[in-house]
Protein backbone atom coordinates (compact mmCIF):
# COMPACT_ATOMS: atom_id res chain seq x y z
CA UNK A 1 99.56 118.74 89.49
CA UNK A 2 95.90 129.11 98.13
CA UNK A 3 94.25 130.27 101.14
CA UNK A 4 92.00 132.85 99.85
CA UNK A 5 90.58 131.01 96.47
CA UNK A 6 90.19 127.36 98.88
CA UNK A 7 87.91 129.68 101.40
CA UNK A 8 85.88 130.97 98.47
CA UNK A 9 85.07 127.86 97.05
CA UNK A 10 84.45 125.79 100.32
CA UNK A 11 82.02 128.53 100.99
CA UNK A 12 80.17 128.36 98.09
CA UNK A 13 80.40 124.34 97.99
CA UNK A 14 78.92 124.79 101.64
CA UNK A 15 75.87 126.52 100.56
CA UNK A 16 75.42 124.56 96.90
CA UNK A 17 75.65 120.93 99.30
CA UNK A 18 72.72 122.33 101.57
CA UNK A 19 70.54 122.68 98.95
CA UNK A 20 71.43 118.79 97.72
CA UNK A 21 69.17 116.15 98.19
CA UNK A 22 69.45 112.29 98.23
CA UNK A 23 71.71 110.12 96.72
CA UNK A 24 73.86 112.97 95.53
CA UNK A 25 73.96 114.52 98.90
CA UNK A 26 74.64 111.45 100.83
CA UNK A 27 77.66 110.39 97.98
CA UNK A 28 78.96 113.63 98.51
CA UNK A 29 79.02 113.65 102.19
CA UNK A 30 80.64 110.09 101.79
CA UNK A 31 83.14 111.31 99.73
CA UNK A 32 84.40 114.08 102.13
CA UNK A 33 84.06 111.69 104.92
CA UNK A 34 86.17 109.12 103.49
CA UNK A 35 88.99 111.80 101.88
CA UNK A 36 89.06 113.05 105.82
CA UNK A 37 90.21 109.72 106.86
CA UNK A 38 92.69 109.30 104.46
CA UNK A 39 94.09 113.14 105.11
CA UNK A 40 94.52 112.11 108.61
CA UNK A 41 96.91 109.04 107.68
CA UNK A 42 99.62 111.78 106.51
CA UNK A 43 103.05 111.75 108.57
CA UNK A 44 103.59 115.42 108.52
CA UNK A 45 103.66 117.27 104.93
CA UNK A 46 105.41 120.34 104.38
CA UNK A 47 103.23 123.59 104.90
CA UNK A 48 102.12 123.98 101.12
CA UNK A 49 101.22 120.08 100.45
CA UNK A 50 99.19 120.52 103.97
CA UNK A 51 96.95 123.63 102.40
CA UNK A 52 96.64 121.80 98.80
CA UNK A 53 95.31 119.03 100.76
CA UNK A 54 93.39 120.08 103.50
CA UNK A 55 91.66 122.17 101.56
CA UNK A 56 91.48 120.40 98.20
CA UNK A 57 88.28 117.60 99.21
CA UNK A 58 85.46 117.62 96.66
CA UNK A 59 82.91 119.72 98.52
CA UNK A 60 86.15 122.39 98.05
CA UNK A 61 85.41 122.87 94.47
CA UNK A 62 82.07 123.91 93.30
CA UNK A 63 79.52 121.30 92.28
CA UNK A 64 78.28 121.53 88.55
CA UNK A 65 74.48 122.27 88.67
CA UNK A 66 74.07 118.93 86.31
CA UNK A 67 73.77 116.34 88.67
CA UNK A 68 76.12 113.47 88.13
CA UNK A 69 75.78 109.69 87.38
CA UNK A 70 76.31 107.04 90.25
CA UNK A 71 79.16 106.16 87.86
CA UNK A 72 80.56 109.80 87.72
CA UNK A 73 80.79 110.09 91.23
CA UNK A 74 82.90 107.09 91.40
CA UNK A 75 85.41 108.37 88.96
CA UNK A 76 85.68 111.58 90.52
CA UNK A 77 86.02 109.86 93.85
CA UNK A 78 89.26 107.79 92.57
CA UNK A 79 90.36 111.12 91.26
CA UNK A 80 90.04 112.74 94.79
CA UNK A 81 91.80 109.53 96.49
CA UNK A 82 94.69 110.11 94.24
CA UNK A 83 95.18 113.50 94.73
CA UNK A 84 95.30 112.98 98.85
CA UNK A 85 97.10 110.03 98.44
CA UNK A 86 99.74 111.30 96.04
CA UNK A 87 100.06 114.23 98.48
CA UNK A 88 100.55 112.18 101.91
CA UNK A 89 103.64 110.46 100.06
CA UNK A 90 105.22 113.03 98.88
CA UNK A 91 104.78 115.02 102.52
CA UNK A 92 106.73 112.35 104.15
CA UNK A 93 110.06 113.62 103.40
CA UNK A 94 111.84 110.60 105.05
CA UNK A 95 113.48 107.48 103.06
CA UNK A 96 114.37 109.29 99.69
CA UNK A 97 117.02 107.92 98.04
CA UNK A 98 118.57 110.08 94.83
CA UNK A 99 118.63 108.08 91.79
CA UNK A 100 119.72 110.67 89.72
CA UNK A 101 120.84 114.00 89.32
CA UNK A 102 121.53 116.09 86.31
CA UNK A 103 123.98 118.92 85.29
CA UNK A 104 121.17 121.27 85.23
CA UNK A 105 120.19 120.60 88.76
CA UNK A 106 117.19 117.63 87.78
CA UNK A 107 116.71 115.62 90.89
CA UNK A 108 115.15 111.98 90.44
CA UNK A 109 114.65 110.35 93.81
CA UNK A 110 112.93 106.99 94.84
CA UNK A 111 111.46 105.17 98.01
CA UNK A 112 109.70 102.07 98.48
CA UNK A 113 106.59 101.69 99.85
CA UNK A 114 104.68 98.62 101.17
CA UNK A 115 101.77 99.67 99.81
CA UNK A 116 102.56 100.83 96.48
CA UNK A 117 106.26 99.70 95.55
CA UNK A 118 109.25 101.80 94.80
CA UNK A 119 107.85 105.52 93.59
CA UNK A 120 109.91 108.06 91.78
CA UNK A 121 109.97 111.08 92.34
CA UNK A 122 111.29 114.54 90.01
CA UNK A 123 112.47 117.85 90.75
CA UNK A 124 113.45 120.49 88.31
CA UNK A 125 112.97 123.79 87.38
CA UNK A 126 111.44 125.15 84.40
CA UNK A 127 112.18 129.06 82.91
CA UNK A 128 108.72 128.93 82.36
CA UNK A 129 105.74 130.44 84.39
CA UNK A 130 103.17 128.80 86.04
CA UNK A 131 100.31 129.39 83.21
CA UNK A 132 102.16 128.49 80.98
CA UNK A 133 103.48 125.15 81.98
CA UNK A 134 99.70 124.12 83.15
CA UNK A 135 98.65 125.33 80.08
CA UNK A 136 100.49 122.80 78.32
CA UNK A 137 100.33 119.89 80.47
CA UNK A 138 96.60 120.15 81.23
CA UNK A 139 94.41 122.23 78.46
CA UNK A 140 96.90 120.72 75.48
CA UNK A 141 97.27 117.24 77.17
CA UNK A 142 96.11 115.65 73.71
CA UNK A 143 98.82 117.04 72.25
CA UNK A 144 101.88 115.44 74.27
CA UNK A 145 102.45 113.02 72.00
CA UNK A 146 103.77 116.04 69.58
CA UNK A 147 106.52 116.50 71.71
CA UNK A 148 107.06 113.90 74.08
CA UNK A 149 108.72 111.00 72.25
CA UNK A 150 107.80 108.45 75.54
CA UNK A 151 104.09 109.06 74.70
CA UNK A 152 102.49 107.84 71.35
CA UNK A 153 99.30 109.10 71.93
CA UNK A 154 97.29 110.62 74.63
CA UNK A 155 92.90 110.64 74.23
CA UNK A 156 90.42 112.16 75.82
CA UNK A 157 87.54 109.62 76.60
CA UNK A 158 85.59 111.14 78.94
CA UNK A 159 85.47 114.81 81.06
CA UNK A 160 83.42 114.79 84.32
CA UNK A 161 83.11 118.31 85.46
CA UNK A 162 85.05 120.53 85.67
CA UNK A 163 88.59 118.82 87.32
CA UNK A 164 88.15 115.14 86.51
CA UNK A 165 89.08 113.67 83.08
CA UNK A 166 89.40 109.94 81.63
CA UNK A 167 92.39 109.03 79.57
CA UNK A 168 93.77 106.61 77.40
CA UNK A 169 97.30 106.68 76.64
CA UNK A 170 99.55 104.77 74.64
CA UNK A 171 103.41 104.51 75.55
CA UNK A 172 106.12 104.92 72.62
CA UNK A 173 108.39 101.94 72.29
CA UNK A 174 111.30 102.38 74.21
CA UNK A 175 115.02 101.82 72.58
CA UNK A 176 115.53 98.42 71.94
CA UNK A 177 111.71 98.10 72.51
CA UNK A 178 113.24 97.00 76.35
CA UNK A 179 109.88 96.79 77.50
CA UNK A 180 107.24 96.49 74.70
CA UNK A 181 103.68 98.29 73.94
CA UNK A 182 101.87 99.48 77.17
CA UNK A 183 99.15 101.22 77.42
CA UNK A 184 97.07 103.04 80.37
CA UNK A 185 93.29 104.42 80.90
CA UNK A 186 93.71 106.68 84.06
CA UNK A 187 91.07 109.08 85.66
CA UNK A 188 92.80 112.20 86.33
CA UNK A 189 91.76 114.91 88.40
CA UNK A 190 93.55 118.66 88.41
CA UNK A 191 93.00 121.13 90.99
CA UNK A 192 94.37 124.87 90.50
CA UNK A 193 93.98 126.80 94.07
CA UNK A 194 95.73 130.32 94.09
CA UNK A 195 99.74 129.54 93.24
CA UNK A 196 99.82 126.22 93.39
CA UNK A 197 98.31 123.37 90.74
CA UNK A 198 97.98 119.80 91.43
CA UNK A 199 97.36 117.20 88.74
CA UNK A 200 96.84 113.73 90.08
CA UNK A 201 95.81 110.68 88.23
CA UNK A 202 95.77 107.00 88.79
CA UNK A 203 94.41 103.68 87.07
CA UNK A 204 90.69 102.95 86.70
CA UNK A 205 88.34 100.55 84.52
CA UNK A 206 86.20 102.19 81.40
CA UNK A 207 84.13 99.52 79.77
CA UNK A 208 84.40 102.25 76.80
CA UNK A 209 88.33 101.52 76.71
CA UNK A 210 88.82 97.22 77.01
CA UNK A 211 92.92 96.22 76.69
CA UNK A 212 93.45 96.71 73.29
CA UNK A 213 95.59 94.15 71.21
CA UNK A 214 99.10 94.34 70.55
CA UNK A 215 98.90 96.20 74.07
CA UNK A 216 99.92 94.77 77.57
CA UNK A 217 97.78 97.19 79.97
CA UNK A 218 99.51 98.81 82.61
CA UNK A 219 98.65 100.88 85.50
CA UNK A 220 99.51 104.11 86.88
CA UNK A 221 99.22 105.29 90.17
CA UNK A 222 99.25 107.21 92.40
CA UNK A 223 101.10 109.45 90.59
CA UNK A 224 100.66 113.80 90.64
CA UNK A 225 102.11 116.85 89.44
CA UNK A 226 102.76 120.04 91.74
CA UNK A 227 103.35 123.38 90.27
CA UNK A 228 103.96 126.20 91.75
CA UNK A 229 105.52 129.25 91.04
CA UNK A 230 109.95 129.32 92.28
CA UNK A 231 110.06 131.26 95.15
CA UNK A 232 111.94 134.36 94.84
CA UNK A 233 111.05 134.30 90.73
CA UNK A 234 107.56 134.11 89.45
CA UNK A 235 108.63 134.03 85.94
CA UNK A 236 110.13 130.14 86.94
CA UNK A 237 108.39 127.12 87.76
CA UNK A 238 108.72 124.50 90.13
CA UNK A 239 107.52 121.36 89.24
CA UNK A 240 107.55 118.22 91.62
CA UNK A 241 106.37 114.57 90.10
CA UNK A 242 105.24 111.63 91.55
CA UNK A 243 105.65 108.49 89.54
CA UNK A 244 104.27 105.04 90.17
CA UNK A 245 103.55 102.62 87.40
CA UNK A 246 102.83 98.65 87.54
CA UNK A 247 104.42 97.83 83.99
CA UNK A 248 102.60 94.18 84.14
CA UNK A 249 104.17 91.13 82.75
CA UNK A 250 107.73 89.78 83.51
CA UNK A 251 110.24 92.83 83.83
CA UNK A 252 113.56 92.45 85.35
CA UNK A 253 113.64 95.43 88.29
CA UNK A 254 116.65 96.80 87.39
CA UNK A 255 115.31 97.48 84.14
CA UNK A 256 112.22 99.31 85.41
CA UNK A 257 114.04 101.77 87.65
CA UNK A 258 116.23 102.45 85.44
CA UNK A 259 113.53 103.26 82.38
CA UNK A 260 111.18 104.91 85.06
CA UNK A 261 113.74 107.38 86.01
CA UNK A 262 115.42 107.95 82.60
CA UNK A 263 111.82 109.02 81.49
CA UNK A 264 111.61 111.35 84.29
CA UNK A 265 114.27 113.62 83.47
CA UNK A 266 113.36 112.90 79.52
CA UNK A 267 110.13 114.33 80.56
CA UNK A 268 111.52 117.49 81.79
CA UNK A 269 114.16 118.19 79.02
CA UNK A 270 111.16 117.88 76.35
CA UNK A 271 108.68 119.39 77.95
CA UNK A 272 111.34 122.74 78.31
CA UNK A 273 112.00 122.80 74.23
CA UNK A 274 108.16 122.27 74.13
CA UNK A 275 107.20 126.11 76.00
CA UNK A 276 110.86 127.45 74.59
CA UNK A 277 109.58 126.71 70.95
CA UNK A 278 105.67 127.89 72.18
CA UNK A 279 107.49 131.05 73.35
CA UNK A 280 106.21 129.77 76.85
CA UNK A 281 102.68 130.60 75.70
């Protein structure tokens, strides 16, 4: 889903929350308070995941001069919780199991966690650079369902700022329709410091968006997306994702892992002949 462009913008946050006043300045200052805490919980992250998230609170990126909604803040606060979240599991590099690996070198591995369940979580490569895989995956996200046969249709309900969306998405029946209609409304929330991109997301409530019929609703979360540029080869991508979905209703587990990880590396392989046939633009 960065040292010089995170010192910029916590600078210029800095001076833009001085100048707050009331509610908006105390949810603010609640907000960093409470992301602080949950920073602290992390085991030991590598040195990269450490910067993104260290750096990456909400007083880090630059407040819009519109002022936002009680109900705002609270989406943007789920969206900041994900993102640290999302980044303290994937720091802890112990308990991985491999699932799967692929002739091309796609990794899928899995842990369980007490808190969450069993996460999965994708490695690969893509001959693509950076821009042009964010591109795709956040500026066209309305337009994955053209090329990602797992997603039937992906909708923008709501955008809060600059970094924080609301989503509706509606899963393609699997093969042998194995585990029937789901469907998701997430708050996602995308943060692009220097090199490296984050795109985190997990499940929220939009009285816009009830469960719709012929839909069982499921739940993401948290799940993210790092991207950063393969070392050694700018012109490559690296592209790390974190996946953890409640399906809902009654689903054998063997089933689940096996679908969750399948779609993983289905992911990748799709979203390659997606920027080959874009000419990676």
């Amino acid at each position: 889903m960065l040292p010089a462009t995170f010192k910029l913008c916590a600078a210029i946050s800095y001076q833009h929350l001085r100048n707050m006043t009331g509610l908006r300045r105390q949810a603010a200052v609640a907000i960093s308070q409470e992301l602080s805490k949950l920073a602290c919980r992390s085991p030991g992250p590598g040195t990269w995941i450490n910067q993104v998230r260290r750096r990456s609170s909400l007083l880090s990126s630059r407040l819009e001069e519109k002022p936002f909604s009680e109900m705002e803040m609270s989406y943007i606060k789920q969206g900041e919780e994900a993102l640290q979240k999302s980044l303290s599991i994937l720091g802890d590099q112990d308990g991985w199991k491999t699932e799967t690996v692929a002739g091309n070198g796609d990794k899928v591995l899995s842990k369980v966690l007490p808190d969450v369940g069993k996460v999965f979580r994708l490695e690969v490569v893509v001959d693509q650079p950076l821009d042009a895989v964010y591109s795709e995956l956040v500026d066209n996200m309305e337009q994955m369902g053209d090329w990602n046969p797992n997603v039937k249709e992906v909708k923008i309900l709501q955008k809060i700022g600059k970094d924080t969306v609301i989503t509706h998405e509606k899963a393609a029946a699997t093969p042998g329709n194995i585990v029937g209609p789901r469907d998701f409304v997430s708050v996602r929330c995308s943060k692009r410091r220097g090199s490296t991109c984050v795109l985190a997301g997990m499940a929220t409530k939009y009285g816009a968006m009830p469960e719709q019929e012929g839909f069982i609703r499921a739940e993401n979360g948290p799940t993210c997306m790092i991207l950063r540029p393969l070392a050694g080869s700018p012109s490559q991508t690296k592209l790390t994702w974190l996946l953890s979905i409640d399906l809902k209703g009654w689903l054998p587990k063997t089933i689940i892992n096996q679908v969750l990880s399948q779609t993983q590396v289905d992911f990748a392989n799709h979203l390659r002949q997606r920027l080959a046939g874009a000419g990676g633009c």
